[in-house]
Protein backbone atom coordinates (compact mmCIF):
# COMPACT_ATOMS: atom_id res chain seq x y z
CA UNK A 1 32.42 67.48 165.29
CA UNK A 2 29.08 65.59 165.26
CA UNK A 3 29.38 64.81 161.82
CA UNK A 4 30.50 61.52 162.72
CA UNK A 5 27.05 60.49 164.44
CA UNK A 6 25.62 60.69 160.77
CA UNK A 7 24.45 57.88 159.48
CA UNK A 8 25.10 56.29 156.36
CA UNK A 9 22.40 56.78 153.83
CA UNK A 10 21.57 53.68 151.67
CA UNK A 11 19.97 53.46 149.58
CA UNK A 12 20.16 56.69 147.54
CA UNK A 13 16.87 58.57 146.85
CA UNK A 14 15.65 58.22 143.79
CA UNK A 15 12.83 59.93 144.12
CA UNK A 16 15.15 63.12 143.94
CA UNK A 17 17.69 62.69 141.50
CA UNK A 18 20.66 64.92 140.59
CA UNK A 19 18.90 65.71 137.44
CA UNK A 20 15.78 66.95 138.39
CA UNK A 21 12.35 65.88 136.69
CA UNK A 22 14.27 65.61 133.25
CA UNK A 23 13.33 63.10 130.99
CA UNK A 24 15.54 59.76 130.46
CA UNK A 25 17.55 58.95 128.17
CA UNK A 26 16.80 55.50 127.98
CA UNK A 27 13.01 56.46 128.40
CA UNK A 28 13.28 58.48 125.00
CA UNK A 29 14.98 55.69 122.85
CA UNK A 30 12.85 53.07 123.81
CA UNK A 31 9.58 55.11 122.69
CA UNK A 32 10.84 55.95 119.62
CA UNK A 33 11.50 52.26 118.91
CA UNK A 34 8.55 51.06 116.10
CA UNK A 35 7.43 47.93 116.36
CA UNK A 36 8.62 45.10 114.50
CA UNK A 37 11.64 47.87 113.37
CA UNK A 38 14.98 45.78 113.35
CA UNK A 39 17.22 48.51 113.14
CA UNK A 40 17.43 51.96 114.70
CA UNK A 41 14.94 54.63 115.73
CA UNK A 42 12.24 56.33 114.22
CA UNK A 43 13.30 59.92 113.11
CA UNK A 44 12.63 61.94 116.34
CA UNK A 45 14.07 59.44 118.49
CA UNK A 46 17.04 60.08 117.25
CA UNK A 47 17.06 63.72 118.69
CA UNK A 48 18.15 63.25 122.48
CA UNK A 49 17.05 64.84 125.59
CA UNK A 50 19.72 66.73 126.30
CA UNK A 51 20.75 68.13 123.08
CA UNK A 52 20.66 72.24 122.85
CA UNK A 53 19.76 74.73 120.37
CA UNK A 54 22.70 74.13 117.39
CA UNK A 55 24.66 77.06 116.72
CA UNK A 56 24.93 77.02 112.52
CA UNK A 57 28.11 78.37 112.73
CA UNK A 58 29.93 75.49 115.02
CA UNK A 59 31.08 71.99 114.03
CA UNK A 60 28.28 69.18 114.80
CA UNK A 61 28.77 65.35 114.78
CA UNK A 62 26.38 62.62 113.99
CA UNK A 63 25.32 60.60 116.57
CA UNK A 64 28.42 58.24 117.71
CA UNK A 65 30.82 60.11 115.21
CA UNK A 66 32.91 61.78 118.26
CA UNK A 67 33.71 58.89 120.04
CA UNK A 68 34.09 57.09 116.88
CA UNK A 69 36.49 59.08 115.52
CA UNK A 70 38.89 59.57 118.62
CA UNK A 71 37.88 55.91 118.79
CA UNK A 72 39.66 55.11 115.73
CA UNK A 73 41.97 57.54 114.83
CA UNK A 74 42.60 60.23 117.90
CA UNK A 75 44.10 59.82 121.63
CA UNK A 76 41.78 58.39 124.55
CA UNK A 77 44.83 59.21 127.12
CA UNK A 78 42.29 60.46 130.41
CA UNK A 79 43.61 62.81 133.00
CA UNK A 80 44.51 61.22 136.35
CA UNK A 81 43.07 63.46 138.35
CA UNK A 82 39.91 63.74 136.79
CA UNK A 83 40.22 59.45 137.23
CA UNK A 84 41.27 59.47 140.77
CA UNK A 85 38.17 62.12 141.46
CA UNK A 86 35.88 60.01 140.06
CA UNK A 87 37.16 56.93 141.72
CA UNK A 88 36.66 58.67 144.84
CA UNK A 89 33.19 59.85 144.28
CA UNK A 90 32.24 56.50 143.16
CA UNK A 91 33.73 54.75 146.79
CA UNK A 92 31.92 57.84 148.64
CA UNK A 93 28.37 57.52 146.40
CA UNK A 94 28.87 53.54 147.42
CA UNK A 95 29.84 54.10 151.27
CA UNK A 96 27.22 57.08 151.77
CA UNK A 97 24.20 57.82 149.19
CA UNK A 98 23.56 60.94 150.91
CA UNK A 99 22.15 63.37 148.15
CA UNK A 100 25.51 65.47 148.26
CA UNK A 101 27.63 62.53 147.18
CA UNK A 102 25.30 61.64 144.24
CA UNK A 103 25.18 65.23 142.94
CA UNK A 104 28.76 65.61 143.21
CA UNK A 105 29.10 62.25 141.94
CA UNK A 106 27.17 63.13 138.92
CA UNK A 107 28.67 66.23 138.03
CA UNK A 108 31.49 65.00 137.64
CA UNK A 109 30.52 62.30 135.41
CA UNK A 110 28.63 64.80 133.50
CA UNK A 111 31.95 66.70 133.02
CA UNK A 112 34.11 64.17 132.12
CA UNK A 113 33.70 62.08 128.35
CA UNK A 114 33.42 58.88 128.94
CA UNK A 115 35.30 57.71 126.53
CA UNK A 116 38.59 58.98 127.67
CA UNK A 117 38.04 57.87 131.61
CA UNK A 118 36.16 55.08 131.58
CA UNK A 119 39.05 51.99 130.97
CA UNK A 120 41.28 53.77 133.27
CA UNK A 121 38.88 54.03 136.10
CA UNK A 122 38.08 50.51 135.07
CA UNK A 123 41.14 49.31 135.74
CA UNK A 124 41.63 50.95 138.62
CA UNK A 125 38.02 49.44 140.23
CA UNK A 126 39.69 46.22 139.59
CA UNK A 127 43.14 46.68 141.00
CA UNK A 128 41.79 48.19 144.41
CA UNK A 129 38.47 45.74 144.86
CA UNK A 130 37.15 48.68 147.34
CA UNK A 131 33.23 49.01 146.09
CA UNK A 132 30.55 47.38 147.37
CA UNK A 133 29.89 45.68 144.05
CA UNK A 134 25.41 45.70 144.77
CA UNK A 135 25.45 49.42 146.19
CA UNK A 136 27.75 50.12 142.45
CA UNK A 137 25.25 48.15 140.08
CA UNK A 138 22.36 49.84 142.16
CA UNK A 139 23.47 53.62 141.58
CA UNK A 140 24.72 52.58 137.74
CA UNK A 141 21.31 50.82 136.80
CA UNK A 142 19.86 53.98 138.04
CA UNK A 143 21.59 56.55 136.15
CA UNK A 144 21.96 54.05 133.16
CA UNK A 145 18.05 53.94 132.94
CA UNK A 146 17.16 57.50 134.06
CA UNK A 147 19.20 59.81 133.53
CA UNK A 148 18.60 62.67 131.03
CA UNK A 149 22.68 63.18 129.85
CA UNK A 150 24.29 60.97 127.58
CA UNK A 151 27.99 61.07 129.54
CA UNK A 152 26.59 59.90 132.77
CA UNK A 153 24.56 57.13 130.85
CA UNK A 154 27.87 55.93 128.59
CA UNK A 155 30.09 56.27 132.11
CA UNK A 156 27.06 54.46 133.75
CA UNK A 157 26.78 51.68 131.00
CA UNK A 158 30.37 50.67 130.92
CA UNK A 159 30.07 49.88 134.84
CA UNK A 160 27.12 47.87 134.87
CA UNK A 161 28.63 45.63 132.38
CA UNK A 162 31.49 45.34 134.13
CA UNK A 163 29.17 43.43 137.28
CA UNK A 164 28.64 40.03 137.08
CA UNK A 165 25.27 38.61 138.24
CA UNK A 166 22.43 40.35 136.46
CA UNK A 167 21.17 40.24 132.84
CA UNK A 168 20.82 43.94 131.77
CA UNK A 169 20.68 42.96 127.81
CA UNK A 170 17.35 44.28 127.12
CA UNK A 171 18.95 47.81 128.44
CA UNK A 172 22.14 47.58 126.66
CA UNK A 173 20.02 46.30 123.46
CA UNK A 174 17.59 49.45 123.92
CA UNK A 175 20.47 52.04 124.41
CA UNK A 176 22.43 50.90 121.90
CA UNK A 177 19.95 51.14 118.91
CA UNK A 178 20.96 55.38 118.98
CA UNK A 179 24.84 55.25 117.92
CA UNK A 180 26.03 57.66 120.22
CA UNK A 181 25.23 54.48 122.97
CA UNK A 182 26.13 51.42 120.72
CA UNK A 183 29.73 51.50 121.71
CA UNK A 184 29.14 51.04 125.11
CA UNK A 185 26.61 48.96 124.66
CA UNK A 186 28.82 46.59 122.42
CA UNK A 187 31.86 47.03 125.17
CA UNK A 188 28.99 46.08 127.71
CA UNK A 189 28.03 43.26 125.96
CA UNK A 190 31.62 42.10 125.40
CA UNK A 191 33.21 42.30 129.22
CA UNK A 192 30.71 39.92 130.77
CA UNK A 193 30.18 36.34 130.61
CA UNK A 194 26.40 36.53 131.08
CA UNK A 195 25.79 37.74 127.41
CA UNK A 196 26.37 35.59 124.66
CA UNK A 197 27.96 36.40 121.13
CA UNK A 198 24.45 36.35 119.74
CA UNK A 199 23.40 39.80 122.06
CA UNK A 200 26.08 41.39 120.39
CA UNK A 201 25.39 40.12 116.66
CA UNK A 202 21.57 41.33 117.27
CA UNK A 203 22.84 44.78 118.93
CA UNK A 204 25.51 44.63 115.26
CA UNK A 205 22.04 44.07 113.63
CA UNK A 206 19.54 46.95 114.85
CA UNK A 207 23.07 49.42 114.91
CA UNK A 208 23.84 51.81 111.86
CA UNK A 209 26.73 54.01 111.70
CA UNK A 210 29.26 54.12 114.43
CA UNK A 211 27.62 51.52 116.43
CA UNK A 212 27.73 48.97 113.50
CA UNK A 213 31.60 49.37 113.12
CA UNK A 214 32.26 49.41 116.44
CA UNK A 215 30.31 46.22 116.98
CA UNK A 216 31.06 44.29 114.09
CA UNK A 217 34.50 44.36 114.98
CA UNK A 218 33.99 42.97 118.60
CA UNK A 219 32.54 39.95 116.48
CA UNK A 220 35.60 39.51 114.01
CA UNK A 221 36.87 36.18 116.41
CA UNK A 222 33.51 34.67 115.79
CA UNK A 223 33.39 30.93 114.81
CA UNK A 224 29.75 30.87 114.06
CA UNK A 225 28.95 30.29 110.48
CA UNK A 226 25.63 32.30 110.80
CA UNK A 227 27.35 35.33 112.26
CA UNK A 228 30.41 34.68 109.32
CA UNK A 229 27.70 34.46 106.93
CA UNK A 230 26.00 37.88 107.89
CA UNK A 231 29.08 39.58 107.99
CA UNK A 232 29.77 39.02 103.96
CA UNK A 233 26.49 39.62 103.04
CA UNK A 234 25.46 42.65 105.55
CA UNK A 235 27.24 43.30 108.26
CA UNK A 236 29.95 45.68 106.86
CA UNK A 237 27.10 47.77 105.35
CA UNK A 238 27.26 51.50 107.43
CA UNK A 239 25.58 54.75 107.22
CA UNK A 240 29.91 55.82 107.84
CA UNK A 241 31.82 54.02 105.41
CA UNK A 242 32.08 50.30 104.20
CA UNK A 243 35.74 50.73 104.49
CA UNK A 244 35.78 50.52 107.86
CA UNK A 245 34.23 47.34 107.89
CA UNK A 246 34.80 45.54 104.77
CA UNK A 247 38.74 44.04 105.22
CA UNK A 248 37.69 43.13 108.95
CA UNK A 249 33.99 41.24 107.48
CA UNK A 250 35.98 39.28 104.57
CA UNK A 251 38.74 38.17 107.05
CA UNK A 252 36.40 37.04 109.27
CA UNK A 253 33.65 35.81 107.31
CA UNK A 254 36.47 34.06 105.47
CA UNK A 255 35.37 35.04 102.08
CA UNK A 256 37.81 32.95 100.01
CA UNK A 257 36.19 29.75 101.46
CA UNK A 258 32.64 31.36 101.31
CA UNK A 259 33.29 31.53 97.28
CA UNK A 260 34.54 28.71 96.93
CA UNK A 261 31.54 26.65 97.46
CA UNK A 262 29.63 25.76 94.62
CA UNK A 263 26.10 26.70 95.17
CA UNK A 264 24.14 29.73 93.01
CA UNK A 265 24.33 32.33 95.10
CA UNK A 266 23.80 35.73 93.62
CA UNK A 267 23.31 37.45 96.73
CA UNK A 268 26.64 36.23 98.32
CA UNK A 269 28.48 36.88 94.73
CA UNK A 270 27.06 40.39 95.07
CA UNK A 271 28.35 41.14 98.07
CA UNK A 272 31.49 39.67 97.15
CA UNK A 273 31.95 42.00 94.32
CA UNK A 274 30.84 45.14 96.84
CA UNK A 275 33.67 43.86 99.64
CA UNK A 276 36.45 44.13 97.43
CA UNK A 277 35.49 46.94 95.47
CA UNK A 278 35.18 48.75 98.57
CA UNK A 279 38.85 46.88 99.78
CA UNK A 280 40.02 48.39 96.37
CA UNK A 281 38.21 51.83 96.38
CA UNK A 282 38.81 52.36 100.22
CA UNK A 283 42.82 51.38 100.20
CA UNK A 284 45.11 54.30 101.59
CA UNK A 285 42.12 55.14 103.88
CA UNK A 286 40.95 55.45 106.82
CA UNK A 287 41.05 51.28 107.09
CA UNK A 288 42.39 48.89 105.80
CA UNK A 289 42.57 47.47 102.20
CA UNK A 290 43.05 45.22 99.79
CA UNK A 291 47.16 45.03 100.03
CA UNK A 292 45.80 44.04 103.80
CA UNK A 293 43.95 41.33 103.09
CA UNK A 294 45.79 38.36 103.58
CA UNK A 295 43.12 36.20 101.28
CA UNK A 296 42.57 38.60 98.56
CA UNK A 297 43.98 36.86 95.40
CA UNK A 298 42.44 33.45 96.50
CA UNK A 299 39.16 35.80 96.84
CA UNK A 300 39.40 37.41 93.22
CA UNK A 301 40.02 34.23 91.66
CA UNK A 302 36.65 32.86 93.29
CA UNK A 303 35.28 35.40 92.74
CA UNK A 304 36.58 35.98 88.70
CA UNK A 305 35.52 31.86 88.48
CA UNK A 306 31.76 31.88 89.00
CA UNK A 307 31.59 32.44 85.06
CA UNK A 308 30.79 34.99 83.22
CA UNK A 309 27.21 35.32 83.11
CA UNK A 310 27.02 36.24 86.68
CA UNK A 311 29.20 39.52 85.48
CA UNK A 312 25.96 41.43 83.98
CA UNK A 313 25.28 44.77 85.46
CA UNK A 314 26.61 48.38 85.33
CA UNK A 315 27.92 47.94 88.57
CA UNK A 316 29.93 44.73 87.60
CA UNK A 317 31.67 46.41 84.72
CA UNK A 318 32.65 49.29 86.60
CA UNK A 319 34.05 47.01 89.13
CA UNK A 320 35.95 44.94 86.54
CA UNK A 321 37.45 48.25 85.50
CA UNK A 322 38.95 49.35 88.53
CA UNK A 323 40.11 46.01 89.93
CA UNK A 324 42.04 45.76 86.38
CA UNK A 325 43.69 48.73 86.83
CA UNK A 326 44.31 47.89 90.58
CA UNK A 327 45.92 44.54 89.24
CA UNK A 328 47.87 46.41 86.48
CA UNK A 329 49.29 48.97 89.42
CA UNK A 330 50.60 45.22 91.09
CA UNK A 331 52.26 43.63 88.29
CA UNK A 332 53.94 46.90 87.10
CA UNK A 333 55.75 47.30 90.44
CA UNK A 334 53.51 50.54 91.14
CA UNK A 335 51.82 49.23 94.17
CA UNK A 336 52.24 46.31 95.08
CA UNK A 337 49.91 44.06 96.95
CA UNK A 338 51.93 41.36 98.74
CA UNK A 339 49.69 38.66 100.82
CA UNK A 340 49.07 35.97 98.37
CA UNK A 341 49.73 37.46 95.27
CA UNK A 342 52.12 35.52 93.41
CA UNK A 343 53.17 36.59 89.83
CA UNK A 344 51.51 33.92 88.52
CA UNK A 345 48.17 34.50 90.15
CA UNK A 346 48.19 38.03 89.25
CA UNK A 347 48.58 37.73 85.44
CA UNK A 348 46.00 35.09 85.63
CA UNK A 349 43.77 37.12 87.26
CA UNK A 350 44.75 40.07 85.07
CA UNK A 351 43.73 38.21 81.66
CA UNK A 352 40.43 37.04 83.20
CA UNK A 353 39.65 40.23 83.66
CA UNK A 354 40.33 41.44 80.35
CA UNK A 355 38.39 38.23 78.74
CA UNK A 356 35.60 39.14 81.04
CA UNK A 357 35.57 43.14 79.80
CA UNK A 358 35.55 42.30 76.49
CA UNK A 359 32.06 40.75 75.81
CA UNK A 360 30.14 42.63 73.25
CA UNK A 361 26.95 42.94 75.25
CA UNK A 362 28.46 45.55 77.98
CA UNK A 363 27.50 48.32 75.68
CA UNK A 364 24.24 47.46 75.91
CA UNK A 365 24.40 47.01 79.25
CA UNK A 366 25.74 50.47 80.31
CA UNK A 367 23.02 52.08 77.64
CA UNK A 368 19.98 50.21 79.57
CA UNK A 369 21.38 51.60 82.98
CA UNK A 370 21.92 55.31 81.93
CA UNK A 371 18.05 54.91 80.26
CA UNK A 372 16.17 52.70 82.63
CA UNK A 373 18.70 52.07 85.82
CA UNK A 374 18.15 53.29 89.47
CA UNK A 375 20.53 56.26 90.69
CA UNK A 376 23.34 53.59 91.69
CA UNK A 377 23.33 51.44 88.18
CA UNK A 378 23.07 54.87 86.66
CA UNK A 379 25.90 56.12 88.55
CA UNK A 380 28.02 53.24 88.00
CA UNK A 381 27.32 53.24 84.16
CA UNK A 382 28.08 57.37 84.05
CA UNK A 383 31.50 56.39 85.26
CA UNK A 384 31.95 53.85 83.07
CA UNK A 385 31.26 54.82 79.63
CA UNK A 386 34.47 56.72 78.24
CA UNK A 387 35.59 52.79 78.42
CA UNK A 388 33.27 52.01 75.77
CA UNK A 389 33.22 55.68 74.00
CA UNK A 390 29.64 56.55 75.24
CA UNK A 391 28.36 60.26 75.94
CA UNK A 392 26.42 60.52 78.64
CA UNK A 393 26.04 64.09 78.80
CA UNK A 394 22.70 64.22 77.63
CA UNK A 395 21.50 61.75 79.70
CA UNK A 396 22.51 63.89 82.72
CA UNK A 397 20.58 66.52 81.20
CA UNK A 398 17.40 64.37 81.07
CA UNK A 399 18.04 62.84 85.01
CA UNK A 400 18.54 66.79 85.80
CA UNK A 401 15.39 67.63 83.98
CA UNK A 402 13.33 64.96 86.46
CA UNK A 403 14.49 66.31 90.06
CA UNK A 404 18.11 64.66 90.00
CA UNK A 405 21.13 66.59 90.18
CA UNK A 406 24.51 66.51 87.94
CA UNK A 407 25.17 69.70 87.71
CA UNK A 408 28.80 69.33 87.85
CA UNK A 409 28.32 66.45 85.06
CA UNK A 410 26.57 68.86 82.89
CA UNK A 411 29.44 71.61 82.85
CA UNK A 412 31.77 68.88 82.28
CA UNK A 413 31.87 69.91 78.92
CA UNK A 414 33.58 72.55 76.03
CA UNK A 415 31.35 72.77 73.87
CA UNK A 416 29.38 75.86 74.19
CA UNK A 417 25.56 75.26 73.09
CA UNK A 418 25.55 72.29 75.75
CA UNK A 419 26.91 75.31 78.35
CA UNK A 420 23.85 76.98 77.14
CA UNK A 421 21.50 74.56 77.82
CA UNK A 422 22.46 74.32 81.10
CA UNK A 423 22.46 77.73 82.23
CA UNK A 424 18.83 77.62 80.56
CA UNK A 425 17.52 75.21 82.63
CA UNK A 426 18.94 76.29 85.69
CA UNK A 427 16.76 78.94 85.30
CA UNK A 428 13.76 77.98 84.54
CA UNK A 429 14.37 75.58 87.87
CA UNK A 430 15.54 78.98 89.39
CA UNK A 431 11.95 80.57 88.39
CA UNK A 432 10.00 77.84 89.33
CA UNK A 433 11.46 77.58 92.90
CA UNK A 434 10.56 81.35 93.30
CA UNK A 435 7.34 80.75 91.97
CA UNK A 436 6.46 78.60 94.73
CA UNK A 437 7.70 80.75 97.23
CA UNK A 438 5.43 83.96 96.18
CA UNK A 439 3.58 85.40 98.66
CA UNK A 440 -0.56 85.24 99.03
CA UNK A 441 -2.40 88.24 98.68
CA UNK A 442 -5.02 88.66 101.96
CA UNK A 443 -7.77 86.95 99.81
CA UNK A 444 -5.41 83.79 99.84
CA UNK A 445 -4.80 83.38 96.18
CA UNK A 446 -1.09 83.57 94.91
CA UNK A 447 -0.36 87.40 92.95
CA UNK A 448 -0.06 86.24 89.43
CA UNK A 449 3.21 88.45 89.22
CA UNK A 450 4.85 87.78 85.80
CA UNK A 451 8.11 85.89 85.72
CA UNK A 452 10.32 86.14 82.61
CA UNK A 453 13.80 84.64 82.11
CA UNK A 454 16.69 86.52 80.04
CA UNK A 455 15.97 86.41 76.62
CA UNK A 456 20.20 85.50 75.82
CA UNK A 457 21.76 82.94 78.43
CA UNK A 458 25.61 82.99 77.78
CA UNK A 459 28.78 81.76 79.78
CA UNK A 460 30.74 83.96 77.12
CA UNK A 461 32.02 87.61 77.26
């Protein structure tokens, strides 16, 4: 019955947290930040404190992928109870900072995923206007910043950017560089008036994955025309997939208007070529695509007008390719695009295309790029050359030969000596790999055991 002669304790101690002496979260990103490094973490920051041993037989995401994937395609429905509950803690933590309410308070929060309880408890901090709003940005700044579990720290990050009155965008901006924090970082950024669009275009900038598509598309209302600008040329690059990104960064950097101007601009006309490709590649995904695209003819024909010398790489021609039979699919009835794509565009388009496929130098274009080209020209010009009656096969062999792998390439094939070769030099790669992995004698030096092959390699019976 004397329990209500206790006195309130504010504020809480932080000298003994709920977590112990484990190291923070926020701590371990921002060391692992290089300097002068635009864009994410070095390669063991990206391994957080309180990740566990991983079982090789269980399912693991990259960092961000969970969230981003309920984000985009799965249910965020919370549990009321488990909302109410943390409500309550929250009003209890804020009334009384004893070191039982934190703990409890931070169980539960480590319990929950933040994602699915955060916008209803949101909404329901809002509707009741109960918490002291200084004691709430006090105990969320402190777990935010210090503590060692990445639920708590989301949970705790999509509070403090709910409180007006403080700039925390050097936290959000340091959290937010690992994906598995850039979404609440970029919902942080977005919910107060203190931060300006250009915190979350330069949290869109350092993100990769998740974080970049879940940021970029907080920025798809912009007006600026340096933000519209970066979003053609970079900003629906991910370590995911450009689909996610590309419809949303040519409707808002307005790409049809971007092409139409009449400087050289190679890098923008690149770009342009990767959007819709991707739009074209990417439709009947996860995202959206080109049928989607309300601008999408206008953009072609831009695009299709900047001549044809600018059409001069692997890549181009394999592009060309598929948005020809993309167009073809459209005027057939097959699938049609809709938007602005008028018959009269479309055939248009469609004989461009055609006049632009048939110069005589692609050959030798595709040839230079299956000799010369980096693994993505000589990709693109593998996939294109049964359109100009090229055999690339031994040219797979030779990439194989140098450390590269197209072993599925290589058995693409009937004809039986070429089935031979293979098998041959998968073992004599077989035989060197267990060459290096003899063991030493005690003296140190290697046993010179001998290692022979089969004398008769053979996929026949």
């Amino acid at each position: 019955m004397f329990k209500i002669f206790k006195k309130s304790v504010w504020p809480p101690n932080f000298q003994k947290p709920p977590w112990g002496d484990k190291k923070s979260i926020f701590d371990h990103i921002a060391a692992h930040i290089e300097p002068g490094q635009t864009q994410g973490l070095s390669e063991e920051g990206y391994s957080l404190p309180d990740e566990s041993e991983t079982d090789p037989n269980s399912i693991s995401f990259a960092p961000g992928a969970m969230d981003g994937v309920f984000g985009h395609h799965g249910s965020t429905k919370s549990d009321d109870e488990i909302v109410r509950s943390l409500d309550s803690a929250l009003v209890s933590a804020c009334q009384n900072a004893s070191e039982h309410n934190i703990q409890t308070l931070y169980k539960l929060i480590l319990d929950s995923s933040a994602l699915g309880v955060i916008d209803p408890l949101i909404e329901r901090i809002i509707e009741e206007q109960i918490l002291d709003a200084d004691r709430l940005r006090e105990i969320v700044y402190w777990f935010t910043t210090k503590a060692p579990d990445r639920e708590p720290v989301k949970f705790s990050m999509a509070l403090l950017g709910l409180l007006q009155g403080s700039d925390n965008s050097d936290v959000f901006l340091t959290l937010g560089r690992h994906d598995e924090f850039t979404l609440f970082s970029a919902v942080a950024l977005s919910n107060s008036d203190v931060y300006g669009e250009d915190a979350l275009w330069k949290l869109a900038i350092a993100a990769e994955g998740w974080g970049r598509i879940s940021t970029v598309e907080r920025l798809a209302g912009t007006s600026s025309a340096e933000i519209k600008d970066w979003l053609l040329r970079e900003g629906f690059k991910n370590s995911v997939m450009y689909e996610y990104l590309a419809c949303t960064c040519a409707r808002a950097g307005d790409l049809h208007l971007a092409l139409k101007r009449e400087e050289d601009d190679p890098e923008l006309f690149n770009s342009a070529v990767e959007l819709i490709d991707t739009l074209v590649s990417g439709e009947g995904g996860p995202a959206e695509g080109l049928p989607d695209y309300e601008n999408g003819c206008a953009a072609v024909q831009m695009l299709l007008s900047k001549g044809d010398s600018k059409f001069s790489s692997a890549s181009h021609f394999w592009f060309l390719w598929k948005l020809k039979e993309r167009v073809a699919e459209h005027l057939s009835g097959e699938r049609v695009l809709k938007q602005d794509w008028t018959d009269e565009d479309s055939e248009a388009i469609a004989e461009k295309i055609e006049a632009l496929l048939s110069k005589s130098e692609w050959k030798d274009v595709l040839l230079d790029a299956l000799q010369n080209g980096d693994r993505q020209s000589f990709w693109d010009a593998s996939r294109s050359c049964e359109k100009l009656g090229i055999d690339p096969w031994q040219y797979f062999l030779d990439r194989t030969k140098a450390g590269e792998d197209y072993w599925w390439d290589l058995m693409r094939t009937s004809d039986a000596s070429r089935i031979d070769e293979v098998f041959a030099l998968a073992a004599q790669k077989s035989l060197l790999m267990k060459s290096q992995l003899v063991p030493e004698t005690t003296s140190g030096l290697a046993l010179n055991m001998p290692l022979t092959a089969p004398s008769t390699l053979s996929y026949r019976t």
